[in-house]
N, C-alpha and C. Protein backbone atom coordinates (compact mmCIF):
# COMPACT_ATOMS: atom_id res chain seq x y z
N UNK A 1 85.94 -52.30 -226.41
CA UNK A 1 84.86 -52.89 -225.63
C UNK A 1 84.38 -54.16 -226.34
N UNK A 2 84.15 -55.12 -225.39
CA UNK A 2 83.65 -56.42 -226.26
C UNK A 2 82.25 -56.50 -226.17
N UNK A 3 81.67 -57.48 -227.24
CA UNK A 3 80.14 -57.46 -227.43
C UNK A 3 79.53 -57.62 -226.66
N UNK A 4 79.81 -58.60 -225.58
CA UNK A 4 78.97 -59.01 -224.15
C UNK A 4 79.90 -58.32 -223.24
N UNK A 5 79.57 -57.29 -222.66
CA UNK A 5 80.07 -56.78 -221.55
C UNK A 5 80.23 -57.74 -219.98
N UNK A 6 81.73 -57.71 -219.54
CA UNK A 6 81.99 -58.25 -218.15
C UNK A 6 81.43 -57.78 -217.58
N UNK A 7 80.59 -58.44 -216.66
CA UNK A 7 79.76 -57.22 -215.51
C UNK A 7 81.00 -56.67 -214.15
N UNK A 8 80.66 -55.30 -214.60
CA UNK A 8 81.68 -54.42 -213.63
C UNK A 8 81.33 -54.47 -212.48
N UNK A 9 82.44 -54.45 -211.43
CA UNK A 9 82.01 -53.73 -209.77
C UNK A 9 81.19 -53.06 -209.38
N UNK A 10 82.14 -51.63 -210.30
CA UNK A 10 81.01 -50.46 -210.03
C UNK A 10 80.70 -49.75 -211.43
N UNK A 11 79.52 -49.10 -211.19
CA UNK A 11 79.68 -47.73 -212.31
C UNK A 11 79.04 -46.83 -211.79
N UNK A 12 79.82 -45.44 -212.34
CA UNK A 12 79.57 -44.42 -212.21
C UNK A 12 79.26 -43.81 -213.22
N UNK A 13 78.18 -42.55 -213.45
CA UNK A 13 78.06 -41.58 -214.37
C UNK A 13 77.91 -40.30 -213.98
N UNK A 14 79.21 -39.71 -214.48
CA UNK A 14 79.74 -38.19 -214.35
C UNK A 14 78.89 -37.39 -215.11
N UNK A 15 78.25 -36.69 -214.64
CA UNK A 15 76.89 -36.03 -215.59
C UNK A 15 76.48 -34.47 -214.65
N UNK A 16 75.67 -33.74 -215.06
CA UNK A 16 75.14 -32.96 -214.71
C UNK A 16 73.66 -32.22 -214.83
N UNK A 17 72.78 -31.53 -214.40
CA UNK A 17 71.24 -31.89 -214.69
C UNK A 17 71.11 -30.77 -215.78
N UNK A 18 71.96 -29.70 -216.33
CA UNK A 18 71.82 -29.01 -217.36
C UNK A 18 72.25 -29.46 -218.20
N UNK A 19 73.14 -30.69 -218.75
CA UNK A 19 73.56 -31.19 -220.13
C UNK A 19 72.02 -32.26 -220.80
N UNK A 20 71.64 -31.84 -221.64
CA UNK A 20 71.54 -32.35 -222.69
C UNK A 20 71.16 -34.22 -223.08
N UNK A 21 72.75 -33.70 -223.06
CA UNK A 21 73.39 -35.72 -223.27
C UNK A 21 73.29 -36.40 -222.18
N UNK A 22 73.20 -35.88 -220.98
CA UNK A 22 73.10 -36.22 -219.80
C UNK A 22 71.87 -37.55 -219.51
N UNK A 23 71.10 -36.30 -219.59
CA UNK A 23 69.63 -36.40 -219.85
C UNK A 23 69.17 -37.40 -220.40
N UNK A 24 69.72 -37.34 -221.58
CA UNK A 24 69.52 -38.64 -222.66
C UNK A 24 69.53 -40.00 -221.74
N UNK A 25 70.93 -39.66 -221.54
CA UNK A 25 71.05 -40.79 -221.17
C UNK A 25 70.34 -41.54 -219.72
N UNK A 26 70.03 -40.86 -219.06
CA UNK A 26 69.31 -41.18 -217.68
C UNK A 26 67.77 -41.44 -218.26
N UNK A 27 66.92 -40.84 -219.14
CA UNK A 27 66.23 -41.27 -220.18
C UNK A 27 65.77 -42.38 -220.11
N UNK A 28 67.07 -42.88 -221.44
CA UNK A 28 66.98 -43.78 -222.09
C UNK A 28 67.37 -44.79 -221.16
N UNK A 29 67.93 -44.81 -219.93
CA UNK A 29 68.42 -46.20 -219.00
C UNK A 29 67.60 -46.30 -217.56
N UNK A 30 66.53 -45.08 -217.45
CA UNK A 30 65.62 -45.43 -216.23
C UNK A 30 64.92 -46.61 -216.00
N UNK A 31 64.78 -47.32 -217.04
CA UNK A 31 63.70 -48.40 -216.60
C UNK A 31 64.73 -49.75 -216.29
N UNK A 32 65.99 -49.26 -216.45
CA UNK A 32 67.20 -50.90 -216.98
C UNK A 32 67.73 -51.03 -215.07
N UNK A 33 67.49 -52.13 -214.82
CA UNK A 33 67.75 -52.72 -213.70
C UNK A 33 68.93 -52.86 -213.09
N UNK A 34 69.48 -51.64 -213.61
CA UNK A 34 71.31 -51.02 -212.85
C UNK A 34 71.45 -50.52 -211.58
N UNK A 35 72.34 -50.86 -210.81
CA UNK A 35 72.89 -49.58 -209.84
C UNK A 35 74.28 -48.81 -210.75
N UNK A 36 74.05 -47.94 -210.65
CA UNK A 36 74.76 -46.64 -211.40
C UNK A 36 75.02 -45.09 -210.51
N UNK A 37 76.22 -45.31 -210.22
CA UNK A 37 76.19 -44.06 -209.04
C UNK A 37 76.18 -42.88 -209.89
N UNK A 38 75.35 -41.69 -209.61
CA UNK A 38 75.60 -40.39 -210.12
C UNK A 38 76.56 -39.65 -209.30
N UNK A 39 77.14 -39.14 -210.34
CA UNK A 39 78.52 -37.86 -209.67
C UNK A 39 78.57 -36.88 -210.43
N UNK A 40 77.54 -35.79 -209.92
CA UNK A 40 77.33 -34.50 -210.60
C UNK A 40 78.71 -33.94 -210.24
N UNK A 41 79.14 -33.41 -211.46
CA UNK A 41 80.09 -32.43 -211.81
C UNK A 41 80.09 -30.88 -211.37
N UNK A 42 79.00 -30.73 -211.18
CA UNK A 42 78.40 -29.18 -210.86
C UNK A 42 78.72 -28.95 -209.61
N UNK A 43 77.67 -30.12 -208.83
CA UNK A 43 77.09 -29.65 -207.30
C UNK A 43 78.22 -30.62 -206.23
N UNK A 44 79.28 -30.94 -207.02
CA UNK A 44 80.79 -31.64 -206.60
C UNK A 44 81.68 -31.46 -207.39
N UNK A 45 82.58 -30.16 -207.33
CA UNK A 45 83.69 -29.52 -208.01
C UNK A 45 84.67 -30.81 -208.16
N UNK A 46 84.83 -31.70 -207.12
CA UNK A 46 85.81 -32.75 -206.89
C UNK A 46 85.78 -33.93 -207.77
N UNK A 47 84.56 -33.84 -208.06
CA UNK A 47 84.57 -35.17 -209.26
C UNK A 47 84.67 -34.49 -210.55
N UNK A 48 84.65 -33.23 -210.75
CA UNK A 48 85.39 -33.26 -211.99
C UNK A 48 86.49 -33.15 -211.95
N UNK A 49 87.04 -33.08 -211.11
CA UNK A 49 88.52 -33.19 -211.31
C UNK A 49 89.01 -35.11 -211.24
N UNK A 50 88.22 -35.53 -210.50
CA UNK A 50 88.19 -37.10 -210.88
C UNK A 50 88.32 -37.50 -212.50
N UNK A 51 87.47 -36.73 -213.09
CA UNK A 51 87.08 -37.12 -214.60
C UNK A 51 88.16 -37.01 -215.51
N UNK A 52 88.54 -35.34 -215.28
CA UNK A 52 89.82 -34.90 -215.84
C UNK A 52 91.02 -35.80 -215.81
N UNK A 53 91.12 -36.29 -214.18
CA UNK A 53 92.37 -37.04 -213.72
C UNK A 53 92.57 -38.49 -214.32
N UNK A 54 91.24 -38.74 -214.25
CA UNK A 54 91.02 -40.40 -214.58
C UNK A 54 90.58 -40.47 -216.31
N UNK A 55 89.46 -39.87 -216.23
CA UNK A 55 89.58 -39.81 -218.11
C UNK A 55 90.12 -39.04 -218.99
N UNK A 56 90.55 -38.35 -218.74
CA UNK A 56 91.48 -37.52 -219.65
C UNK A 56 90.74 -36.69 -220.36
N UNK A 57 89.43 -36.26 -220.11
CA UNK A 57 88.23 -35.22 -220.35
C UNK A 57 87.19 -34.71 -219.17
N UNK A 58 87.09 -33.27 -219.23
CA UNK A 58 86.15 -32.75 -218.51
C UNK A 58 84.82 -33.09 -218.77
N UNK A 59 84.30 -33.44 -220.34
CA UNK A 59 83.26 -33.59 -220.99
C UNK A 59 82.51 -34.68 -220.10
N UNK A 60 80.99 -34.24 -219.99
CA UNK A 60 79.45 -35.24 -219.83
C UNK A 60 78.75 -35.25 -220.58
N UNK A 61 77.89 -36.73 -220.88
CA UNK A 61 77.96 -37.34 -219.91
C UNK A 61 79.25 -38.71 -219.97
N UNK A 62 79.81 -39.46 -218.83
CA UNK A 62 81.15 -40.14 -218.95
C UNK A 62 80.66 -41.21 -217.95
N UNK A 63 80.59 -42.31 -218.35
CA UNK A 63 80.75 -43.43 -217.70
C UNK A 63 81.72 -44.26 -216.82
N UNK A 64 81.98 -44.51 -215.97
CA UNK A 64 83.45 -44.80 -214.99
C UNK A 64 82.93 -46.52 -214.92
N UNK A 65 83.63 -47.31 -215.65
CA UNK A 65 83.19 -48.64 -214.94
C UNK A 65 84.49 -49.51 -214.49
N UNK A 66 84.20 -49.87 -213.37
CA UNK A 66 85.30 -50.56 -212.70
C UNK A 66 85.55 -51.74 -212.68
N UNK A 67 86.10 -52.45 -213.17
CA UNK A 67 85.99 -53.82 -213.55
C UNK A 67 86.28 -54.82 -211.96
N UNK A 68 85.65 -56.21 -211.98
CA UNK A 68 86.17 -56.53 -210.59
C UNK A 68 87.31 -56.68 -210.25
N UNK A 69 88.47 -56.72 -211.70
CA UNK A 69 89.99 -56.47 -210.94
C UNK A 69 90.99 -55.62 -210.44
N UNK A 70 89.69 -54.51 -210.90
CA UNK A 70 90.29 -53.06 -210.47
C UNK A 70 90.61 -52.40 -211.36
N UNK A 71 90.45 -52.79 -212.75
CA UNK A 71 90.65 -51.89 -214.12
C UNK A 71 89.61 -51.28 -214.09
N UNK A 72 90.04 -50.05 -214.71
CA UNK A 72 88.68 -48.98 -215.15
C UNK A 72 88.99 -48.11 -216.40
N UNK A 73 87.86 -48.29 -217.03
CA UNK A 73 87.29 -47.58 -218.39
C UNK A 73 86.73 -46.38 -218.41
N UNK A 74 86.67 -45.63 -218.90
CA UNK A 74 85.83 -43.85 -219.03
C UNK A 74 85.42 -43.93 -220.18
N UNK A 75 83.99 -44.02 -220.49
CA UNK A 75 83.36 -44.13 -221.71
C UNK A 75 82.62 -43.07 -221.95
N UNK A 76 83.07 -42.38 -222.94
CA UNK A 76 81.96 -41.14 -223.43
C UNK A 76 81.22 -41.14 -224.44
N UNK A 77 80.44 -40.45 -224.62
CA UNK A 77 79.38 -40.72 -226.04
C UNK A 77 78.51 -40.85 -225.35
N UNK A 78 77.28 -40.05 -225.38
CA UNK A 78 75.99 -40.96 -224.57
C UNK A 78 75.62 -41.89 -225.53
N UNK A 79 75.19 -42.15 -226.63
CA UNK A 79 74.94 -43.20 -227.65
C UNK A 79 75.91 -44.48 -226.65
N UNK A 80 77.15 -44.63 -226.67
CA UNK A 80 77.86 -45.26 -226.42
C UNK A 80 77.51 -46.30 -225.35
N UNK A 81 77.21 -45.05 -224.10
CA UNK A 81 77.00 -44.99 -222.74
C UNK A 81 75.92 -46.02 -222.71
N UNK A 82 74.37 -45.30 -223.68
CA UNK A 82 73.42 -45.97 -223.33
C UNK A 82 73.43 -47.49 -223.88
N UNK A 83 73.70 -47.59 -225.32
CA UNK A 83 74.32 -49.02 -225.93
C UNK A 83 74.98 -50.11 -224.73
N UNK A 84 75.81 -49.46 -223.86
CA UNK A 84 76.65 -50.26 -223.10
C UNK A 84 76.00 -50.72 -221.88
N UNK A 85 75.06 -49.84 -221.62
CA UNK A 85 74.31 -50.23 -220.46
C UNK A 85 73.04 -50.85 -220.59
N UNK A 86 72.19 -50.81 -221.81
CA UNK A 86 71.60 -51.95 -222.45
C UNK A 86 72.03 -53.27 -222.57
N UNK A 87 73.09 -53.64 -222.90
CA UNK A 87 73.93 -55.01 -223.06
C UNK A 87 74.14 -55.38 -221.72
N UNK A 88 74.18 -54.55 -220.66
CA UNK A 88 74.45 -55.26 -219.73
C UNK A 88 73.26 -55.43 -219.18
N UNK A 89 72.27 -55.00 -219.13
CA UNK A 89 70.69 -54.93 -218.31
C UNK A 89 70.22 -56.35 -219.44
N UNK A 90 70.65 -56.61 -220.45
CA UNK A 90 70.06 -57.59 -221.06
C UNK A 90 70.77 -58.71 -220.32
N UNK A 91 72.12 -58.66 -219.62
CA UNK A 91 72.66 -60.20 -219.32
C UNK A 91 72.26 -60.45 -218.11
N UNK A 92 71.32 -59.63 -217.70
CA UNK A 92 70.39 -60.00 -215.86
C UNK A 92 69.37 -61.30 -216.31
């Protein structure tokens, strides 16, 4: 990941309302001026299998960002997550 983040298409965060890290992270990024789609894992069996398929982990919380050329990243770590989505709420 580079220091100034490309601003992505889309993002998604694969999460659920009993994790933890989840939490954190919705937290720590409520006030940051994102659209960020949620895709509970729980209460949509289908996106975890998205996660699995596409990131190569069941684990939340997981970030999906789609770049505008159609590349996409799966970022885990909420530390990570929230770091990454700070940098970008700072380049608004």
């Amino acid at each position: 990941m580079t220091d100034t983040p490309t601003p992505p298409a889309h993002l998604a965060l694969y999460e659920h309302e009993l994790c933890g890290f989840c939490q954190k992270v919705r937290r720590a990024t409520q006030g940051l001026d994102l659209d960020v789609e949620s895709r509970n894992i729980l209460q949509d069996p289908g996106r975890r299998e998205e996660l699995v398929e596409g990131g190569g982990k069941g684990m939340v919380p997981c970030l999906r960002i789609e770049r505008p050329d159609g590349q996409v990243e799966w970022l885990y770590e909420s530390d990570a997550i929230i770091d990454y989505l700070k940098q970008l709420a700072d380049q608004h």
